[in-house]
N, C-alpha and C. Protein backbone atom coordinates (compact mmCIF):
# COMPACT_ATOMS: atom_id res chain seq x y z
N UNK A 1 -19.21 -32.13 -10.86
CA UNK A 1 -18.11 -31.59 -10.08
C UNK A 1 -17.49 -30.43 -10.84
N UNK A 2 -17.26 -29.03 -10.25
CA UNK A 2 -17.23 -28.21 -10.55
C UNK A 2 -15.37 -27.74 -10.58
N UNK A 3 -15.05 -27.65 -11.67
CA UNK A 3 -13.25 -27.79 -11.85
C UNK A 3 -13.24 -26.68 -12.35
N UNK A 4 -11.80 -26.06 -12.07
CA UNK A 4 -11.38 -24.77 -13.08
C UNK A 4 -9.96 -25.12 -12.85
N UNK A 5 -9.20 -25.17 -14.53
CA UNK A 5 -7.87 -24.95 -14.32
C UNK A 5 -7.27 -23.97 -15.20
N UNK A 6 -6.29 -23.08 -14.50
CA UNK A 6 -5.82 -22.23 -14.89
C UNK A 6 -4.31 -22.29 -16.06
N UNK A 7 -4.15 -21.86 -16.59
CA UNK A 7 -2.81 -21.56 -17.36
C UNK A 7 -2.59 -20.57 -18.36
N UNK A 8 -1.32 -20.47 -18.79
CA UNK A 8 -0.66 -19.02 -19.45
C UNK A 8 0.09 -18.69 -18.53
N UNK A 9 0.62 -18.47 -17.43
CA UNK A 9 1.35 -17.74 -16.41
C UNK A 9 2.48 -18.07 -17.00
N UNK A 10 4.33 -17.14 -16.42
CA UNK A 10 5.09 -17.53 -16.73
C UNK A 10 5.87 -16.43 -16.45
N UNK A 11 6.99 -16.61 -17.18
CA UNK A 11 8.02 -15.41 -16.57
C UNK A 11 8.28 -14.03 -17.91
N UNK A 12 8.15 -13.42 -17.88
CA UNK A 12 7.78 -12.01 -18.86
C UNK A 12 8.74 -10.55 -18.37
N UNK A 13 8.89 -10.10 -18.70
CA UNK A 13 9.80 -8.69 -18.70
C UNK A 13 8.88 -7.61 -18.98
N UNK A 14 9.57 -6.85 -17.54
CA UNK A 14 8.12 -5.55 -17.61
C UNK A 14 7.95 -5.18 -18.83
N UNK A 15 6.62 -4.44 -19.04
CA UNK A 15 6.58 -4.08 -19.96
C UNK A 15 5.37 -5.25 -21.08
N UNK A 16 5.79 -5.97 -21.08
CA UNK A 16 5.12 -7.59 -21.85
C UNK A 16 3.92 -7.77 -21.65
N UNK A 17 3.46 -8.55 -22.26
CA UNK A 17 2.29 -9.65 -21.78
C UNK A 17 1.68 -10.73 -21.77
N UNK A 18 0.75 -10.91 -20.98
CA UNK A 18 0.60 -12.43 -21.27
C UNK A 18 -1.11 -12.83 -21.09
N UNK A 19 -1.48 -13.72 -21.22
CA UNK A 19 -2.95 -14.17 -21.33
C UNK A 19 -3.24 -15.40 -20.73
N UNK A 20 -3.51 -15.05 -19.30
CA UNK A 20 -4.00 -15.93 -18.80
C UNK A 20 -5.52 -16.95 -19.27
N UNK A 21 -5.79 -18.25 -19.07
CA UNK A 21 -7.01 -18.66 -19.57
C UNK A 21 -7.38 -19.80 -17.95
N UNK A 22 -8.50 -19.84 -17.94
CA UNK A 22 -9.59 -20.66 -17.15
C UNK A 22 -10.26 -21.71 -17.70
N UNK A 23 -10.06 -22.52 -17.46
CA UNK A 23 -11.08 -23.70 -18.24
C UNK A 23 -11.82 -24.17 -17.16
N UNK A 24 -12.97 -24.27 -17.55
CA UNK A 24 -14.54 -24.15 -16.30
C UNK A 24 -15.05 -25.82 -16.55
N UNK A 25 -15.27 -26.38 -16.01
CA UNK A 25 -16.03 -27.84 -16.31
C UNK A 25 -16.86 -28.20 -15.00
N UNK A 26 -18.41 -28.50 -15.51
CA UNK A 26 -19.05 -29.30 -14.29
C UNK A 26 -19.87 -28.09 -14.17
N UNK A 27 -20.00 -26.95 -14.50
CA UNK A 27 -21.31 -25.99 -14.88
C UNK A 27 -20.45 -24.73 -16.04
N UNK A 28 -21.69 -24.03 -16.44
CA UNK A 28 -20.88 -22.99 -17.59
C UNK A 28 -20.66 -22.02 -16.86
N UNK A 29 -19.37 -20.77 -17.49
CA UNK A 29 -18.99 -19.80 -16.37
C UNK A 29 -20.64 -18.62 -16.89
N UNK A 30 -20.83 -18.90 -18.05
CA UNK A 30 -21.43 -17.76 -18.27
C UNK A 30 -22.89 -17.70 -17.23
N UNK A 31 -23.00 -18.74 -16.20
CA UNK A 31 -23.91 -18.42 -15.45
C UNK A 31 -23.87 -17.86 -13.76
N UNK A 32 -22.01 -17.93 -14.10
CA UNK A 32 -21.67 -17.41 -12.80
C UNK A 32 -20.76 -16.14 -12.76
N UNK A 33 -20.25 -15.87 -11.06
CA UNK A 33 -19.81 -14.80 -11.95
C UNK A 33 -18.21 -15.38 -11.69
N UNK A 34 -17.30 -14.80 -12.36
CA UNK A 34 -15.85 -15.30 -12.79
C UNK A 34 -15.34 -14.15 -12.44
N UNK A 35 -13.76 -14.41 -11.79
CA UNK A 35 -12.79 -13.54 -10.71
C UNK A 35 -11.04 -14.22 -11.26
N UNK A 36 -10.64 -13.25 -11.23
CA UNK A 36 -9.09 -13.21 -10.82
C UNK A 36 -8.45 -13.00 -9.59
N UNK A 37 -8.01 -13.74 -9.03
CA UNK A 37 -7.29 -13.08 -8.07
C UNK A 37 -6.21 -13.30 -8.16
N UNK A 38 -5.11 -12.01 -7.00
CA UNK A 38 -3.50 -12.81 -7.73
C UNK A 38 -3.01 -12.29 -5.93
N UNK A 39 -1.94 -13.58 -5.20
CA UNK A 39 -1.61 -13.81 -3.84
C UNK A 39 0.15 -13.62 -4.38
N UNK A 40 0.70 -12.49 -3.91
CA UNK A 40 1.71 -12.15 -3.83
C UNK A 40 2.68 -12.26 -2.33
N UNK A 41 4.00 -12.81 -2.19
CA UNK A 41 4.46 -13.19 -1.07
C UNK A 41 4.41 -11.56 -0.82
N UNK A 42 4.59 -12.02 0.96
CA UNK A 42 4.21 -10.48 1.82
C UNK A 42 3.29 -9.25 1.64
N UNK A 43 2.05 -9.55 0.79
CA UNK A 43 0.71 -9.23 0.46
C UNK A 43 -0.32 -9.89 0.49
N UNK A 44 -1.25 -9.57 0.78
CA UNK A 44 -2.94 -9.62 0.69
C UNK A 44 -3.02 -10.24 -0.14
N UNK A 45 -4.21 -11.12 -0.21
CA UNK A 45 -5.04 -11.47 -1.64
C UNK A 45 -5.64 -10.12 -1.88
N UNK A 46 -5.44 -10.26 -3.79
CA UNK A 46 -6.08 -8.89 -4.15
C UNK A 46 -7.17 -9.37 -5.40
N UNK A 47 -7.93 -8.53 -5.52
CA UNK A 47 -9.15 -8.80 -6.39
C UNK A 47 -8.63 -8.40 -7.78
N UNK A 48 -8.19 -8.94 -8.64
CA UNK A 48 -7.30 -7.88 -9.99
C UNK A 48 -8.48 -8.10 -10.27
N UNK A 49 -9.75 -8.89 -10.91
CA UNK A 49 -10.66 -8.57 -12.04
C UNK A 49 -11.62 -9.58 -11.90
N UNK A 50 -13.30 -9.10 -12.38
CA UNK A 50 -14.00 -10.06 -12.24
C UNK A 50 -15.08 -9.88 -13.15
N UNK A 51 -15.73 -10.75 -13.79
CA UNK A 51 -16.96 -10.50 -14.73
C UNK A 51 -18.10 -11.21 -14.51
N UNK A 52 -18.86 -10.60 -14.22
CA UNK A 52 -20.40 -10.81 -13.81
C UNK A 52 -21.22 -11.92 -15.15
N UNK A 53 -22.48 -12.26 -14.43
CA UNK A 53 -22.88 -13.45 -15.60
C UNK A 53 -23.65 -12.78 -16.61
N UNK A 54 -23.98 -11.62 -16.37
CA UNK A 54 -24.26 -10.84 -17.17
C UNK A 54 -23.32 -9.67 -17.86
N UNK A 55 -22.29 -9.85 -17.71
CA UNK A 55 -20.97 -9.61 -18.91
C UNK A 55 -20.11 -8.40 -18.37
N UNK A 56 -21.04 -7.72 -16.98
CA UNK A 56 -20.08 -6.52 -16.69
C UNK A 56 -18.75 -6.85 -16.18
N UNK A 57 -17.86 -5.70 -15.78
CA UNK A 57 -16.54 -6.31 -15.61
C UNK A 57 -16.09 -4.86 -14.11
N UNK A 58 -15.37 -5.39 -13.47
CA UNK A 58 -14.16 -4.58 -12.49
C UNK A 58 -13.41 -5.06 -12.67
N UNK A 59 -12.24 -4.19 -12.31
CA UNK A 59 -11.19 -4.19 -11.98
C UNK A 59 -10.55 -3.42 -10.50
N UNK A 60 -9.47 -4.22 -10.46
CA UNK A 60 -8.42 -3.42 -9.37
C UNK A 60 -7.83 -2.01 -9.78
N UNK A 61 -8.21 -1.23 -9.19
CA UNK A 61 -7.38 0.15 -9.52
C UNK A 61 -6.06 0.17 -9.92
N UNK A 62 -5.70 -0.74 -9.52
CA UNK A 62 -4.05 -0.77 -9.66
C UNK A 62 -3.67 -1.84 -11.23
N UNK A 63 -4.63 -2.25 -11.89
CA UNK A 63 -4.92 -3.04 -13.48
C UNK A 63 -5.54 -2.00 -14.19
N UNK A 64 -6.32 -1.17 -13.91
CA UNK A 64 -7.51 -0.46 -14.68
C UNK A 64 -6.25 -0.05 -16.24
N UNK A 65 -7.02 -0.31 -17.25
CA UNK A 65 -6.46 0.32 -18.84
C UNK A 65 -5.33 -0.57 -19.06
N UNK A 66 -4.82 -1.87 -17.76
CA UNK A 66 -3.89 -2.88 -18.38
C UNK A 66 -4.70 -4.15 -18.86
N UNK A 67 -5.53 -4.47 -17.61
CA UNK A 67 -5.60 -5.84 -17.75
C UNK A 67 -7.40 -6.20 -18.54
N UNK A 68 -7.22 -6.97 -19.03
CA UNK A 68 -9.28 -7.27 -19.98
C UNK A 68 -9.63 -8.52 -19.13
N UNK A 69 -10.37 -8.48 -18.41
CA UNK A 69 -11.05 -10.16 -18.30
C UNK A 69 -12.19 -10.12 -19.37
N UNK A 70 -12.18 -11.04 -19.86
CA UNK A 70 -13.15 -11.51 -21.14
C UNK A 70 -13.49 -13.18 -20.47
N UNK A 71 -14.41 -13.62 -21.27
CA UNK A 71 -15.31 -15.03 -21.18
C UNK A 71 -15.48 -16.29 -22.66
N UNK A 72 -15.29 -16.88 -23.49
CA UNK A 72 -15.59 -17.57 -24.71
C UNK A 72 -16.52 -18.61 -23.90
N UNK A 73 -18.00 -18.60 -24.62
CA UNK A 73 -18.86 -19.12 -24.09
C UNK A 73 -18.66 -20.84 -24.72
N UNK A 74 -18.23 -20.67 -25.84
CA UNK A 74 -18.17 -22.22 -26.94
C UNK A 74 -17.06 -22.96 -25.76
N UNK A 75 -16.24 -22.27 -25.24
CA UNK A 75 -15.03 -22.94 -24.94
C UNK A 75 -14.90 -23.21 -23.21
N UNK A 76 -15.68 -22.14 -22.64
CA UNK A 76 -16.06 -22.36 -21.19
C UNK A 76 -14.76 -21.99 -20.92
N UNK A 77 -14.53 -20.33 -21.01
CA UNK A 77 -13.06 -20.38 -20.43
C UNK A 77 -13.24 -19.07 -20.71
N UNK A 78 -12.07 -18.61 -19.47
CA UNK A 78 -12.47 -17.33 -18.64
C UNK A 78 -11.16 -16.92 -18.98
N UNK A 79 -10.68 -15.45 -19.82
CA UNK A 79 -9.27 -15.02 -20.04
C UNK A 79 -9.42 -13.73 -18.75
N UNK A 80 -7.70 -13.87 -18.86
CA UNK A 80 -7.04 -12.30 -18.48
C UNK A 80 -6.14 -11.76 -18.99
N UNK A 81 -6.35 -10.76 -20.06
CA UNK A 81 -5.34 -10.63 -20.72
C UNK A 81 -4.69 -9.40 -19.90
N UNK A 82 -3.24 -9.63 -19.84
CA UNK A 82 -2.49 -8.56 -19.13
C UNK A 82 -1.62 -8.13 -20.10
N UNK A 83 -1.05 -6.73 -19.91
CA UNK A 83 -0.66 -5.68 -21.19
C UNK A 83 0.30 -4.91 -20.02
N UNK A 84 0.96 -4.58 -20.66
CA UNK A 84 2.19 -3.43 -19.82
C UNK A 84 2.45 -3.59 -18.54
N UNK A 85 2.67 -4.90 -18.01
CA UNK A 85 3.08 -6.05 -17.53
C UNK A 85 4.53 -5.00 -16.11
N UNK A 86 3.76 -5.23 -15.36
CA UNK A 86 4.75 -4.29 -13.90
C UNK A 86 5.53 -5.51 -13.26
N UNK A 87 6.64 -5.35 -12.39
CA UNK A 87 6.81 -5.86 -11.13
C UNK A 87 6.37 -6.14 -10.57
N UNK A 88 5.43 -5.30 -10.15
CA UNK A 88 4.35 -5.40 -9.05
C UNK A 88 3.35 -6.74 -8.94
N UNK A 89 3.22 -6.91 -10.54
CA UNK A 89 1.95 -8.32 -11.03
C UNK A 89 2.43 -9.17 -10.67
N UNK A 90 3.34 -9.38 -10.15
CA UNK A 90 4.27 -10.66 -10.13
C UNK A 90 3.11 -11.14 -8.79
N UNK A 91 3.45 -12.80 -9.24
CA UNK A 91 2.27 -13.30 -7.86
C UNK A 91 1.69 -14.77 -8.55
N UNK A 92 1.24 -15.25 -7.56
CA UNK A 92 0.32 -16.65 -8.47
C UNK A 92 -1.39 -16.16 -8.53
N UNK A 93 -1.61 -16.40 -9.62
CA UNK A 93 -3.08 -15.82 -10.12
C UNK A 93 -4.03 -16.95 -10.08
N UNK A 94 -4.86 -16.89 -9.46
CA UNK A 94 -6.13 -17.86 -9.65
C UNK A 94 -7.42 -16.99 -9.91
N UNK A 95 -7.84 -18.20 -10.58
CA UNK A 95 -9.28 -17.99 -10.95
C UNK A 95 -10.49 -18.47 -9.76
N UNK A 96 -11.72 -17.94 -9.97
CA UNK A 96 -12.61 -18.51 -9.06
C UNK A 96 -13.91 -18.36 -9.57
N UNK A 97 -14.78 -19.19 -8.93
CA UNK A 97 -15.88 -18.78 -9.49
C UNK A 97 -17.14 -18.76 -8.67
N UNK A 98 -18.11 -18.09 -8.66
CA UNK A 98 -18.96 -17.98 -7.67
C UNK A 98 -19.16 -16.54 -7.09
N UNK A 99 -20.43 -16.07 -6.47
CA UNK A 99 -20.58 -14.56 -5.82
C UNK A 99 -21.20 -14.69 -4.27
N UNK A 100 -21.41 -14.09 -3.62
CA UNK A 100 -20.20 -12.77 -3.23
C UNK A 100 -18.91 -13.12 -3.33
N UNK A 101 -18.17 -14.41 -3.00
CA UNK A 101 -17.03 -14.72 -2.85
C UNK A 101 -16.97 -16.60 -3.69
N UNK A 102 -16.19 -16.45 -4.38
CA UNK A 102 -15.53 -17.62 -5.46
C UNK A 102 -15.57 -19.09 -4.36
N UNK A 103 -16.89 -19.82 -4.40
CA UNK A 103 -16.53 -21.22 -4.17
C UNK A 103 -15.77 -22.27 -4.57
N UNK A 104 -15.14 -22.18 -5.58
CA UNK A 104 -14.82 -22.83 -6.34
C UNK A 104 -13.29 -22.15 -6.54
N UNK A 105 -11.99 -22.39 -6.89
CA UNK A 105 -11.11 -21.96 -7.29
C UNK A 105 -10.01 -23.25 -7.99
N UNK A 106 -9.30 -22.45 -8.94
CA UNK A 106 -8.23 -23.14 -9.60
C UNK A 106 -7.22 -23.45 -8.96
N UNK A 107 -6.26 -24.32 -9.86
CA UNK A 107 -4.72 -24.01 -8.75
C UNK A 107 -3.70 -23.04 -8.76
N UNK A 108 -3.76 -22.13 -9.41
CA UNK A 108 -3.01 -21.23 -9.63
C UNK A 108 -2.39 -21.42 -10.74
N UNK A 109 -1.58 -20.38 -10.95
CA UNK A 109 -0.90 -20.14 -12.31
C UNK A 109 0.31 -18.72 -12.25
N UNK A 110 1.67 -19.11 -11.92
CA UNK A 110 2.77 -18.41 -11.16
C UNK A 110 2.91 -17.02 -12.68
N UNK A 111 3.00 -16.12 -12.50
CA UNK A 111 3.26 -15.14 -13.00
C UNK A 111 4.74 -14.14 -12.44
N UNK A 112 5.65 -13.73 -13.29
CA UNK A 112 6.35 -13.79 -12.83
C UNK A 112 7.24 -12.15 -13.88
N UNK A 113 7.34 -11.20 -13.30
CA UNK A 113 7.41 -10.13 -14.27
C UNK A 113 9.25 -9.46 -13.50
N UNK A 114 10.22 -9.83 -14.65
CA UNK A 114 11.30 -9.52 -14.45
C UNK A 114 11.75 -7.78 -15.14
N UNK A 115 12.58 -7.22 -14.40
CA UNK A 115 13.24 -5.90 -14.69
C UNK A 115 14.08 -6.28 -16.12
């Protein structure tokens, strides 16, 4: 059975950051591919970041030069590190896993970026 739970989220002041982590159990991520997404009230789900099983990475235009998704293969856990931390990020972030689209997802993890 295929689990991912998310944590690190929290409340931060623009500017800040924080490091989200994924913990993968019931297959390894490094054979799938691994996603961020973050669901903001009165917005879209948006794609912030995703890394392929072969190690490439995207991003959302609107993260590019903030945010890193990285992978630790020993630990089965999928980061997002976020850096210069907007308003805008504010949102609950989940992880997912799977391609074209994430079968699998976490429960979220509330992020929360104050003025």
């Amino acid at each position: 059975q295929v689990q991912l739970v998310e944590s690190g989220g929290g409340l931060v002041q623009a500017g800040g950051s924080l490091r989200l982590s994924c913990v993968v159990s019931g297959t390894s991520f490094r054979f799938n591919r691994m996603a961020w997404y973050r669901w903001a009230p009165g917005k879209e789900r948006e794609l912030v970041a995703r890394i392929s099983s072969g190690g490439s990475t995207n991003y959302a235009d609107s993260v590019k030069g903030r945010f890193t998704i990285s992978g630790d293969n020993a630990k089965n856990t999928v980061y997002l590190q976020m850096n210069s931390l907007k308003l805008e990020d504010t949102g609950v972030y989940y992880c997912g896993l799977g391609a074209p689209f994430p079968r699998y997802w976490g429960q979220g993890t509330q992020v929360t970026v104050s003025s």
